[in-house]
C-alpha atoms as a PDB file:
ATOM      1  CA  UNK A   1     -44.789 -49.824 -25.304  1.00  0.00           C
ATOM      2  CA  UNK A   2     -42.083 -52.084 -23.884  1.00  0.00           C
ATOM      3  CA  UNK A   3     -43.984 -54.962 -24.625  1.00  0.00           C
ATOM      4  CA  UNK A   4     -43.677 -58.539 -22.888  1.00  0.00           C
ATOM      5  CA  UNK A   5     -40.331 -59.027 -23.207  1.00  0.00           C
ATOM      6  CA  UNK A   6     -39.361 -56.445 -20.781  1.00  0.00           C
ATOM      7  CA  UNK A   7     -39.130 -57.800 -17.493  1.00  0.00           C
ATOM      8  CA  UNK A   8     -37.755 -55.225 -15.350  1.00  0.00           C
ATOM      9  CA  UNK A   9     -36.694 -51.708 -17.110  1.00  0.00           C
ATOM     10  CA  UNK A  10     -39.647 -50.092 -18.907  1.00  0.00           C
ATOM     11  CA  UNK A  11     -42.645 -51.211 -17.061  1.00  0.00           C
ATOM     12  CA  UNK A  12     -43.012 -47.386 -16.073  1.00  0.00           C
ATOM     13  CA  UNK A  13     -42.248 -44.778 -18.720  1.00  0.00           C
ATOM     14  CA  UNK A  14     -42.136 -41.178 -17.932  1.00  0.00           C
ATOM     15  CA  UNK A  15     -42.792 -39.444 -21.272  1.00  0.00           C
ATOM     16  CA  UNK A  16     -42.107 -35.846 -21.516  1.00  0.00           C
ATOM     17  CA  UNK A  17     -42.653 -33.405 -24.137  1.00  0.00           C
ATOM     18  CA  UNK A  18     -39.620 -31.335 -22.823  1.00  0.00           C
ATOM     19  CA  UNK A  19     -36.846 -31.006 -19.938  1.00  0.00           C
ATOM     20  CA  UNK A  20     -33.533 -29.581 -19.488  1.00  0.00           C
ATOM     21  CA  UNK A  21     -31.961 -32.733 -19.203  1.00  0.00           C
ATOM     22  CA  UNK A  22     -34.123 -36.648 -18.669  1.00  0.00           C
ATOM     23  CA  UNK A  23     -30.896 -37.271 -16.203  1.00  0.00           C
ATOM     24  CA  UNK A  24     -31.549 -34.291 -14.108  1.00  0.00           C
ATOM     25  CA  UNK A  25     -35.388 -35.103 -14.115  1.00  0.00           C
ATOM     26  CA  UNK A  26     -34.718 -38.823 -13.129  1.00  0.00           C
ATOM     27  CA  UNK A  27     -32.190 -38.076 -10.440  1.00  0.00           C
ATOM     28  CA  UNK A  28     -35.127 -35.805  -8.919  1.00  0.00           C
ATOM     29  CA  UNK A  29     -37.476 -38.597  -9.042  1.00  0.00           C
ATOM     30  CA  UNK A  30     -35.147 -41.372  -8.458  1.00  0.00           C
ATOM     31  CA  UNK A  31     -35.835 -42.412  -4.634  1.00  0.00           C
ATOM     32  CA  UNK A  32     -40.084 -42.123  -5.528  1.00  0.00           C
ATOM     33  CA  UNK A  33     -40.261 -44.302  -8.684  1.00  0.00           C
ATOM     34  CA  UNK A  34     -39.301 -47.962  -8.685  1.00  0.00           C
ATOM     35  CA  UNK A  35     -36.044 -49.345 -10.897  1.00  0.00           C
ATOM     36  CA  UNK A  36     -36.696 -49.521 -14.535  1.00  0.00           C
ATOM     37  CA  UNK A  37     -38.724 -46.268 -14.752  1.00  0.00           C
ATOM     38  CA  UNK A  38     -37.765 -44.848 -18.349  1.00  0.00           C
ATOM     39  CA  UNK A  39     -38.049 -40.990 -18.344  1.00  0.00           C
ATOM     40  CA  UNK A  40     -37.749 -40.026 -22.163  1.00  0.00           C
ATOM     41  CA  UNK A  41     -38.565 -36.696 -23.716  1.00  0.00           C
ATOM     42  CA  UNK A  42     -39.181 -35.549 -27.162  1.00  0.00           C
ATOM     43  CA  UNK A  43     -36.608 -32.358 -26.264  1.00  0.00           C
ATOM     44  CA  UNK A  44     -33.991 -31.396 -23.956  1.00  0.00           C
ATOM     45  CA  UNK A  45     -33.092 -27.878 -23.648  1.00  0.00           C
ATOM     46  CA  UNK A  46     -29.771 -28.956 -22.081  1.00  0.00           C
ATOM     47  CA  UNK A  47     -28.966 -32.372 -22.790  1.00  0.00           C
ATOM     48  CA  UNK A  48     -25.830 -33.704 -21.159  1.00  0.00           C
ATOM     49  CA  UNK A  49     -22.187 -35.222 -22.645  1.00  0.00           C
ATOM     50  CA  UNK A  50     -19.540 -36.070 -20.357  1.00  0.00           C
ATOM     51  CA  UNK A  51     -17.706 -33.571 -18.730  1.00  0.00           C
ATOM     52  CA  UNK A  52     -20.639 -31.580 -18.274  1.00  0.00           C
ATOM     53  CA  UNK A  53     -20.668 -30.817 -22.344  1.00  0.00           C
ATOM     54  CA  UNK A  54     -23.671 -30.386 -23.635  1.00  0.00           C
ATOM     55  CA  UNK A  55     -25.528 -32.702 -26.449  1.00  0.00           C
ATOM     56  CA  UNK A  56     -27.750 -31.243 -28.833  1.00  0.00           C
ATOM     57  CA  UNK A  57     -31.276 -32.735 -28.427  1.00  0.00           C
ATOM     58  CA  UNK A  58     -34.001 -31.524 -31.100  1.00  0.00           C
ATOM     59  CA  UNK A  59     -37.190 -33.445 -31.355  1.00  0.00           C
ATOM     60  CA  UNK A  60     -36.657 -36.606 -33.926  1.00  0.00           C
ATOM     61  CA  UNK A  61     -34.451 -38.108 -30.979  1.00  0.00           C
ATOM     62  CA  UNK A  62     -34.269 -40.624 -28.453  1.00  0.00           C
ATOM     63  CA  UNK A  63     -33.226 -38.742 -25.302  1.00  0.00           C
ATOM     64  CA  UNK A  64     -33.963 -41.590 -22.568  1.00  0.00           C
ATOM     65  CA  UNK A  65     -32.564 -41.897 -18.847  1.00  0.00           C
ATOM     66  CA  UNK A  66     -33.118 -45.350 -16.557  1.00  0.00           C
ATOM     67  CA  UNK A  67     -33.866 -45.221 -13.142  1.00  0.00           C
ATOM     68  CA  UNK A  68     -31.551 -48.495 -11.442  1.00  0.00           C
ATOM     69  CA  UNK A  69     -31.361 -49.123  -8.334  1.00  0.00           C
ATOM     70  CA  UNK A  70     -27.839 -52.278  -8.357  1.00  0.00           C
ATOM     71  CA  UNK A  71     -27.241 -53.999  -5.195  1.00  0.00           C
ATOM     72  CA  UNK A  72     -23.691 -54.419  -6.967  1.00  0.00           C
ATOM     73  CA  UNK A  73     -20.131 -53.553  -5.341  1.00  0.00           C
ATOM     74  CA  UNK A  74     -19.226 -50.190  -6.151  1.00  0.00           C
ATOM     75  CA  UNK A  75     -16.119 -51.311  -8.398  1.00  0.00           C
ATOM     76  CA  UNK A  76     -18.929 -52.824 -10.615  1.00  0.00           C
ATOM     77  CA  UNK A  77     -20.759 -49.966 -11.390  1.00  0.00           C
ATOM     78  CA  UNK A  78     -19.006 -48.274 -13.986  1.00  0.00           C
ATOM     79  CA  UNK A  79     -19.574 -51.022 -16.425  1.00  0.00           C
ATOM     80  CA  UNK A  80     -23.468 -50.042 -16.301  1.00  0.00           C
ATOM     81  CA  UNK A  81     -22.101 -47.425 -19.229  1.00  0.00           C
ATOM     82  CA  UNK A  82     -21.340 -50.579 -21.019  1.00  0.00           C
ATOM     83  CA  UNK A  83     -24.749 -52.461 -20.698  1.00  0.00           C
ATOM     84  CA  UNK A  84     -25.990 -48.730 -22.347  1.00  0.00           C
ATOM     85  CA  UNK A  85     -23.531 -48.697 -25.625  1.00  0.00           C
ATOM     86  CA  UNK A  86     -24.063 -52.726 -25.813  1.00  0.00           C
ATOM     87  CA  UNK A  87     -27.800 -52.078 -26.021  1.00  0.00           C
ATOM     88  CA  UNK A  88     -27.860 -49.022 -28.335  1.00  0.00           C
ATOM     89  CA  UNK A  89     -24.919 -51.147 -30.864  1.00  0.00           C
ATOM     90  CA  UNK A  90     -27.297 -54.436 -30.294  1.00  0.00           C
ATOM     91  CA  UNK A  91     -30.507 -52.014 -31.359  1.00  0.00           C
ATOM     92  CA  UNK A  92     -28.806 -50.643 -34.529  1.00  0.00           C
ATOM     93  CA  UNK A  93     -28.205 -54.305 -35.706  1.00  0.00           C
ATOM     94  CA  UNK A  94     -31.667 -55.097 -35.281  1.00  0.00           C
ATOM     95  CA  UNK A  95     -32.350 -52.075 -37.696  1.00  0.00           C
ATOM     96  CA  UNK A  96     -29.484 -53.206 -40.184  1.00  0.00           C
ATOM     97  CA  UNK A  97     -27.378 -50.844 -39.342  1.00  0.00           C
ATOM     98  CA  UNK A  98     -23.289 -51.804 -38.212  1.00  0.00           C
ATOM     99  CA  UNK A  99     -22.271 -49.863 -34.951  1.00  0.00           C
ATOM    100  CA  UNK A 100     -19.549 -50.261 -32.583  1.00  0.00           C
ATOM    101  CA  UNK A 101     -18.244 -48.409 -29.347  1.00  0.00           C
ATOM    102  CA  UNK A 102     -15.612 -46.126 -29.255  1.00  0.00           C
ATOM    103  CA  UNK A 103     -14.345 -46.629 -25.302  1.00  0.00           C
ATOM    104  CA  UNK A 104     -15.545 -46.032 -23.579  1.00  0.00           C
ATOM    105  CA  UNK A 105     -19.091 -44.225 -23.778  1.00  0.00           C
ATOM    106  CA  UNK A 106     -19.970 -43.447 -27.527  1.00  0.00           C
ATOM    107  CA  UNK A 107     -21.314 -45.702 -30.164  1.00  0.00           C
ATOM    108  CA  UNK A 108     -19.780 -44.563 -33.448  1.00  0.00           C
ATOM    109  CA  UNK A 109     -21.120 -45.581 -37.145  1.00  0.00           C
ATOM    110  CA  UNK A 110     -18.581 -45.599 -40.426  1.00  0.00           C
ATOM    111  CA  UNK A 111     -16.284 -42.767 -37.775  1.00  0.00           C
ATOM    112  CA  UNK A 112     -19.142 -40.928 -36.911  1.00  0.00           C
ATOM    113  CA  UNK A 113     -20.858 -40.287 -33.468  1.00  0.00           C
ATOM    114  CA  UNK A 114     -24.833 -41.536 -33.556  1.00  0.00           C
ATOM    115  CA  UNK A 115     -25.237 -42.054 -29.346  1.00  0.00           C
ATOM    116  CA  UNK A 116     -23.422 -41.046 -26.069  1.00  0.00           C
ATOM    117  CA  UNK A 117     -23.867 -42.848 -22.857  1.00  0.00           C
ATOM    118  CA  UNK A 118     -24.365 -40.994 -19.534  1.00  0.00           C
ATOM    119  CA  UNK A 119     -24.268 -42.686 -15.900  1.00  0.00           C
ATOM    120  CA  UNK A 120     -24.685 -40.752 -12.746  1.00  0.00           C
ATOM    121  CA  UNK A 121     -25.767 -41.364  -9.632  1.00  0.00           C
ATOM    122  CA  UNK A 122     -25.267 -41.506  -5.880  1.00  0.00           C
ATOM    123  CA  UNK A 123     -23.747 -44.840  -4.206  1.00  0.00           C
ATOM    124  CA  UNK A 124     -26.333 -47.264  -2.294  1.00  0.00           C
ATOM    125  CA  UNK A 125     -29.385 -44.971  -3.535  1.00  0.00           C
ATOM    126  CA  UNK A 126     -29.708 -45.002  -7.992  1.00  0.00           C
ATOM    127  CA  UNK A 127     -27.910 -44.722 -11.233  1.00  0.00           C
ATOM    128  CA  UNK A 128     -29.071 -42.878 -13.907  1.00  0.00           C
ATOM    129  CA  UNK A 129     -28.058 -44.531 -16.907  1.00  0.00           C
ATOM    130  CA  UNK A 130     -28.688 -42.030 -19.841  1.00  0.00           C
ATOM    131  CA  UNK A 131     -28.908 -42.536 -23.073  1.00  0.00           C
ATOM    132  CA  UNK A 132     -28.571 -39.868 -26.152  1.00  0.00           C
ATOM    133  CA  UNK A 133     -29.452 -41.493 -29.610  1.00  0.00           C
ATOM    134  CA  UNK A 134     -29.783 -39.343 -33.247  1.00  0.00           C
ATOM    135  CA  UNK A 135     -33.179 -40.999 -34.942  1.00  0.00           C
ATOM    136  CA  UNK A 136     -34.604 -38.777 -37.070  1.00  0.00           C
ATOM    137  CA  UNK A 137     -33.190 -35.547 -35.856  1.00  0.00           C
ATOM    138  CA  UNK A 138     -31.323 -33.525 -38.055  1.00  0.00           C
ATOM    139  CA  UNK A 139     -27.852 -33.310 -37.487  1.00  0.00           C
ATOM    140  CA  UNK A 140     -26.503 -29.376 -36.918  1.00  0.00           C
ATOM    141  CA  UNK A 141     -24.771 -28.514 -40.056  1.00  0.00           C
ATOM    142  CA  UNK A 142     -20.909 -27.703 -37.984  1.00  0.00           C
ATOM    143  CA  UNK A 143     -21.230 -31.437 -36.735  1.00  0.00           C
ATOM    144  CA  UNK A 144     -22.040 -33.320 -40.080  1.00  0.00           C
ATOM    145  CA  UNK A 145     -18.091 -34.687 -40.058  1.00  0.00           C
ATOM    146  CA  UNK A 146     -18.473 -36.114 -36.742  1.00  0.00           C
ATOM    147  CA  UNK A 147     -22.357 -36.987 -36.384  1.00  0.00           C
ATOM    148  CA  UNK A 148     -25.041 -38.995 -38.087  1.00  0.00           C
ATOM    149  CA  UNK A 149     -27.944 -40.639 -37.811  1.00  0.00           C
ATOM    150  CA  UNK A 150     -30.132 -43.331 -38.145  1.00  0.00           C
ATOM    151  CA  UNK A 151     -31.841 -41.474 -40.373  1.00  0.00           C
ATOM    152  CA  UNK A 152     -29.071 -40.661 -42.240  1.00  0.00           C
ATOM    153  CA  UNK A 153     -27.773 -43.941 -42.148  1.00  0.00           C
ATOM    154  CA  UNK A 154     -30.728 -46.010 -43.557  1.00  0.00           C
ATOM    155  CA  UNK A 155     -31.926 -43.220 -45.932  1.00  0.00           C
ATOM    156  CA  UNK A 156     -35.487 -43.487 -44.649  1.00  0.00           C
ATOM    157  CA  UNK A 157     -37.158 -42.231 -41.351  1.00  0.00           C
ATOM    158  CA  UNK A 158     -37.472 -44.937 -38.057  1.00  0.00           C
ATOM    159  CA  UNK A 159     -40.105 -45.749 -36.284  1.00  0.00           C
ATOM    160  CA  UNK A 160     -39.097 -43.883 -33.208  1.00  0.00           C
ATOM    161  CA  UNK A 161     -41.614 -45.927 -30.888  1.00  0.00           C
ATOM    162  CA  UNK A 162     -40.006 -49.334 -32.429  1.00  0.00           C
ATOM    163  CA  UNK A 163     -36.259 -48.223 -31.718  1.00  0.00           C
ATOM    164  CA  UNK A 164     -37.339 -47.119 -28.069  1.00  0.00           C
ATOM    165  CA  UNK A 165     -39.275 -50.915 -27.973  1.00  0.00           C
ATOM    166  CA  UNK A 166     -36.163 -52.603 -29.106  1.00  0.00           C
ATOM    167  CA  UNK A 167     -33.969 -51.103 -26.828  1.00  0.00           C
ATOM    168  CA  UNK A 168     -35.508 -51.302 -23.916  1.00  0.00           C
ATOM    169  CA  UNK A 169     -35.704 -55.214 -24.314  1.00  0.00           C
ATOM    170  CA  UNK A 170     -31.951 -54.978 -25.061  1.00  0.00           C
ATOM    171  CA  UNK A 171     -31.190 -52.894 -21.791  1.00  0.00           C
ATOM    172  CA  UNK A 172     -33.200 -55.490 -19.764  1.00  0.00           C
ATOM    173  CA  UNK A 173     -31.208 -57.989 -21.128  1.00  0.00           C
ATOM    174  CA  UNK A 174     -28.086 -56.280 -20.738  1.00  0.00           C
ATOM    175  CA  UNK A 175     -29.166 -55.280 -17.505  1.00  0.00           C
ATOM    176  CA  UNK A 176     -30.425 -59.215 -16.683  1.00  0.00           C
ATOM    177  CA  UNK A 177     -26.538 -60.029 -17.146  1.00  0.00           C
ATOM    178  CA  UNK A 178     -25.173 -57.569 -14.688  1.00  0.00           C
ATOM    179  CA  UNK A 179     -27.207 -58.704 -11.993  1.00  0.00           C
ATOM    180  CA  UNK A 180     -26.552 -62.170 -12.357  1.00  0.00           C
ATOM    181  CA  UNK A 181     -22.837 -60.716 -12.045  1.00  0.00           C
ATOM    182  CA  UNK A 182     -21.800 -62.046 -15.203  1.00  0.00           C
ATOM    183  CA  UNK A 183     -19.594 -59.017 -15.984  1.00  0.00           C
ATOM    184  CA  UNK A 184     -16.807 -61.483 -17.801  1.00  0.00           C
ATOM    185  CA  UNK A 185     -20.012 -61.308 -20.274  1.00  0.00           C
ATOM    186  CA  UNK A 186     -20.228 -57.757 -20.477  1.00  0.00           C
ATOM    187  CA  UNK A 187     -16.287 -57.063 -20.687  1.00  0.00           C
ATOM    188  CA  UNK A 188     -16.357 -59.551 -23.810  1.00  0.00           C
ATOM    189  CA  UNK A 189     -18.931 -58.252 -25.716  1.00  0.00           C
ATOM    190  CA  UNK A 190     -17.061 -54.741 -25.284  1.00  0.00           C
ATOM    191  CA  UNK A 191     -13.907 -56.123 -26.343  1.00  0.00           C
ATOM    192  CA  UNK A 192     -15.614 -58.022 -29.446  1.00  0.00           C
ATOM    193  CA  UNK A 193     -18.033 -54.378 -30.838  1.00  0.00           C
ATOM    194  CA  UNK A 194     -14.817 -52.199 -29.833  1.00  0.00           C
ATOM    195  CA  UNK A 195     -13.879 -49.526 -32.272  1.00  0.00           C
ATOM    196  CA  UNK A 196     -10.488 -49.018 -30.833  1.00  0.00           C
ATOM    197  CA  UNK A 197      -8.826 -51.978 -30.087  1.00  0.00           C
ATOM    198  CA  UNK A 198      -5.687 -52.659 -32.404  1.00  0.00           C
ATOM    199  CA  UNK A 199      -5.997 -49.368 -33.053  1.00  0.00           C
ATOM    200  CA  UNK A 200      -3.444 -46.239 -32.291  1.00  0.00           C
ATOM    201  CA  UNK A 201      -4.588 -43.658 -30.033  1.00  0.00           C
ATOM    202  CA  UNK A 202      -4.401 -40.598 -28.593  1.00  0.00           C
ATOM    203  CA  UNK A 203      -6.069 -40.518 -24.876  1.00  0.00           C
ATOM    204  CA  UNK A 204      -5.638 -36.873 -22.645  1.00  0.00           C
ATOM    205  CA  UNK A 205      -5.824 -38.062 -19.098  1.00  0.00           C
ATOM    206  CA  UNK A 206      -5.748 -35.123 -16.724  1.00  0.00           C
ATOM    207  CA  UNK A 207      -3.952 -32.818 -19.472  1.00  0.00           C
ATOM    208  CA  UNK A 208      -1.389 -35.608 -20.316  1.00  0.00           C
ATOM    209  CA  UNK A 209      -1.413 -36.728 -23.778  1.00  0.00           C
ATOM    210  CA  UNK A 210      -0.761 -40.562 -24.042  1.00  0.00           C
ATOM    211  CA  UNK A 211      -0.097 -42.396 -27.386  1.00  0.00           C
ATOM    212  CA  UNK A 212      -0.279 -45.654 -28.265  1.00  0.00           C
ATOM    213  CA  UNK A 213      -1.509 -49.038 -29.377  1.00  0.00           C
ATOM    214  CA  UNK A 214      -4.793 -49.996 -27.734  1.00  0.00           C
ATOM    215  CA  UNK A 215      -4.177 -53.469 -27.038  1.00  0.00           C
ATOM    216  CA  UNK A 216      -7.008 -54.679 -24.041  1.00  0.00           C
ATOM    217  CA  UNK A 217     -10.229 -53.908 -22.126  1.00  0.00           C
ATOM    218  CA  UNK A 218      -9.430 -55.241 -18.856  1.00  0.00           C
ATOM    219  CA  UNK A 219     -11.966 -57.224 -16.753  1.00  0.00           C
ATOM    220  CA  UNK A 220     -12.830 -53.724 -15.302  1.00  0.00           C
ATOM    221  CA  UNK A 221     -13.399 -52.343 -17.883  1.00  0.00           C
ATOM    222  CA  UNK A 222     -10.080 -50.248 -18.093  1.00  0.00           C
ATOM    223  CA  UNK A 223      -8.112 -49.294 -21.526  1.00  0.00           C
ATOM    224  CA  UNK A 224      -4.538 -50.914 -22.015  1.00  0.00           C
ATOM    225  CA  UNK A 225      -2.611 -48.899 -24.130  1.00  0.00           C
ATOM    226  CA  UNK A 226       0.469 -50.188 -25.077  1.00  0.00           C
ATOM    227  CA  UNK A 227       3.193 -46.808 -25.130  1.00  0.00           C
ATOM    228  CA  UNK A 228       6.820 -46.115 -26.125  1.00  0.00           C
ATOM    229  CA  UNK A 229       7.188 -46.081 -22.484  1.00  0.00           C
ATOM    230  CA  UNK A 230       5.109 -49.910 -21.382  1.00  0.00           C
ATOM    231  CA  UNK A 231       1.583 -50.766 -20.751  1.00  0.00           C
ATOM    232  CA  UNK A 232      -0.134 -47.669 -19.255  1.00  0.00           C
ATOM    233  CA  UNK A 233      -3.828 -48.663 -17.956  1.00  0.00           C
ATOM    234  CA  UNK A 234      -6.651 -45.829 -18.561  1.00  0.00           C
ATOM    235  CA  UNK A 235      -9.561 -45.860 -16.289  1.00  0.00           C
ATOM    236  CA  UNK A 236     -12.719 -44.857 -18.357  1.00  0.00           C
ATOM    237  CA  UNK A 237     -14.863 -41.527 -17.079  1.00  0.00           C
ATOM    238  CA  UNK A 238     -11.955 -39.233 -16.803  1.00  0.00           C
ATOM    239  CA  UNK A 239      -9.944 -39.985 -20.838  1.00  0.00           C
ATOM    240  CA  UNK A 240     -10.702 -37.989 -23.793  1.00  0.00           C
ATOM    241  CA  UNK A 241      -9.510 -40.099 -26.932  1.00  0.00           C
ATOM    242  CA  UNK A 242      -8.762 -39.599 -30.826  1.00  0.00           C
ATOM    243  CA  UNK A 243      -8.033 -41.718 -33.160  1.00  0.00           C
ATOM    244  CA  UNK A 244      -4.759 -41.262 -34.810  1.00  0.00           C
END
């Protein structure tokens, strides 16, 4: 299925009808199955979001989680939720449709959520990078304003196979770059499919409601917001932001 242009993510795929969640199965499985084993499932019963919230998961969806196994400096590994939303916004382009990331873990069509990214791990032993995208799932009706679809989007049901095909060879390549260590390659792509840059924003840190301008992504991946009160610099995995 991920065909010859996968070198190293893919060449083992896990496929499940259902699980509570394909990052809780991979983490189980993680130190027994080589890096690049794909676990995806046609269900999850409790699909994970950030913050422990959950993500609806119906069949018609690509639910997917990636077994790594980085030799990378700690610092580094936070970007890996980049190389996910690059790969899902790179995929959607190859299906004509025009994605972008909203910082730092969503990919967002026309102001609407399609995928979330997930990464979790433990240091020196795996990351999970997970990966939650609507296909041809139906969207719940109370989340219609703030979901959609590929589906949706291109009026017409995917080939669910294809899309997993197509981004797998984008997460290798993705993936390719962040071993080599070119993250200055992975920051700029970010900065260039950004949703939010030049844009105001509202980001709760830690129950403290910043405004302001979002000006950068920093070389590590950090938000630069520029405030009433100076430059205020938002690490990603701990911000929840709205657009103003």
């Amino acid at each position: 299925m991920p065909g010859p242009g996968s070198k190293l993510i893919g060449r083992k795929i896990v496929h499940l009808p259902e699980v509570d969640s394909t990052n809780e199965y991979a983490k189980l499985i993680a130190l027994n199955e080589p890096e690049g084993t794909v676990v995806v499932a046609d269900r999850q019963t409790a699909g994970k979001g950030r913050k422990g919230r959950t993500w609806a998961s119906p069949e018609g969806g690509l639910w997917m989680s990636v077994i790594l196994k980085p030799e990378a400096e700690p610092k580094h590994l936070p970007k890996l939720v980049f190389i996910g939303a690059l790969a899902v916004v790179d995929t959607l382009w190859k299906f004509g449709i025009e994605a972008g990331i909203k910082w730092p873990n969503d990919v967002w069509i026309n102001g609407r959520k399609i995928c979330g990214v997930l990464t979790e791990g433990r240091i020196g032993e795996f990351v999970i990078l997970g990966i939650g995208l609507n296909v041809n799932n139906e969207i719940p009706e109370e989340l219609k304003g703030m979901a959609t679809s590929m589906k949706a989007v291109l009026g017409r049901r995917a080939e669910l196979d294809e899309v997993l095909r197509v981004l797998i060879e984008r997460l290798d390549g993705w993936y390719t770059v962040f071993l080599e260590g070119r993250y200055g390659e992975i920051i700029s792509a970010v900065r260039e499919r950004s949703l939010v840059l030049g844009r105001e924003v509202k980001v709760i840190e830690e129950g403290i409601e910043l405004v302001g301008k979002a000006v950068d992504i920093d070389d590590d991946g950090a938000l630069i917001l520029e405030t009433s009160g100076g430059r205020v610099r938002v690490l990603y995995g701990d911000v929840s932001l709205r657009f103003v």
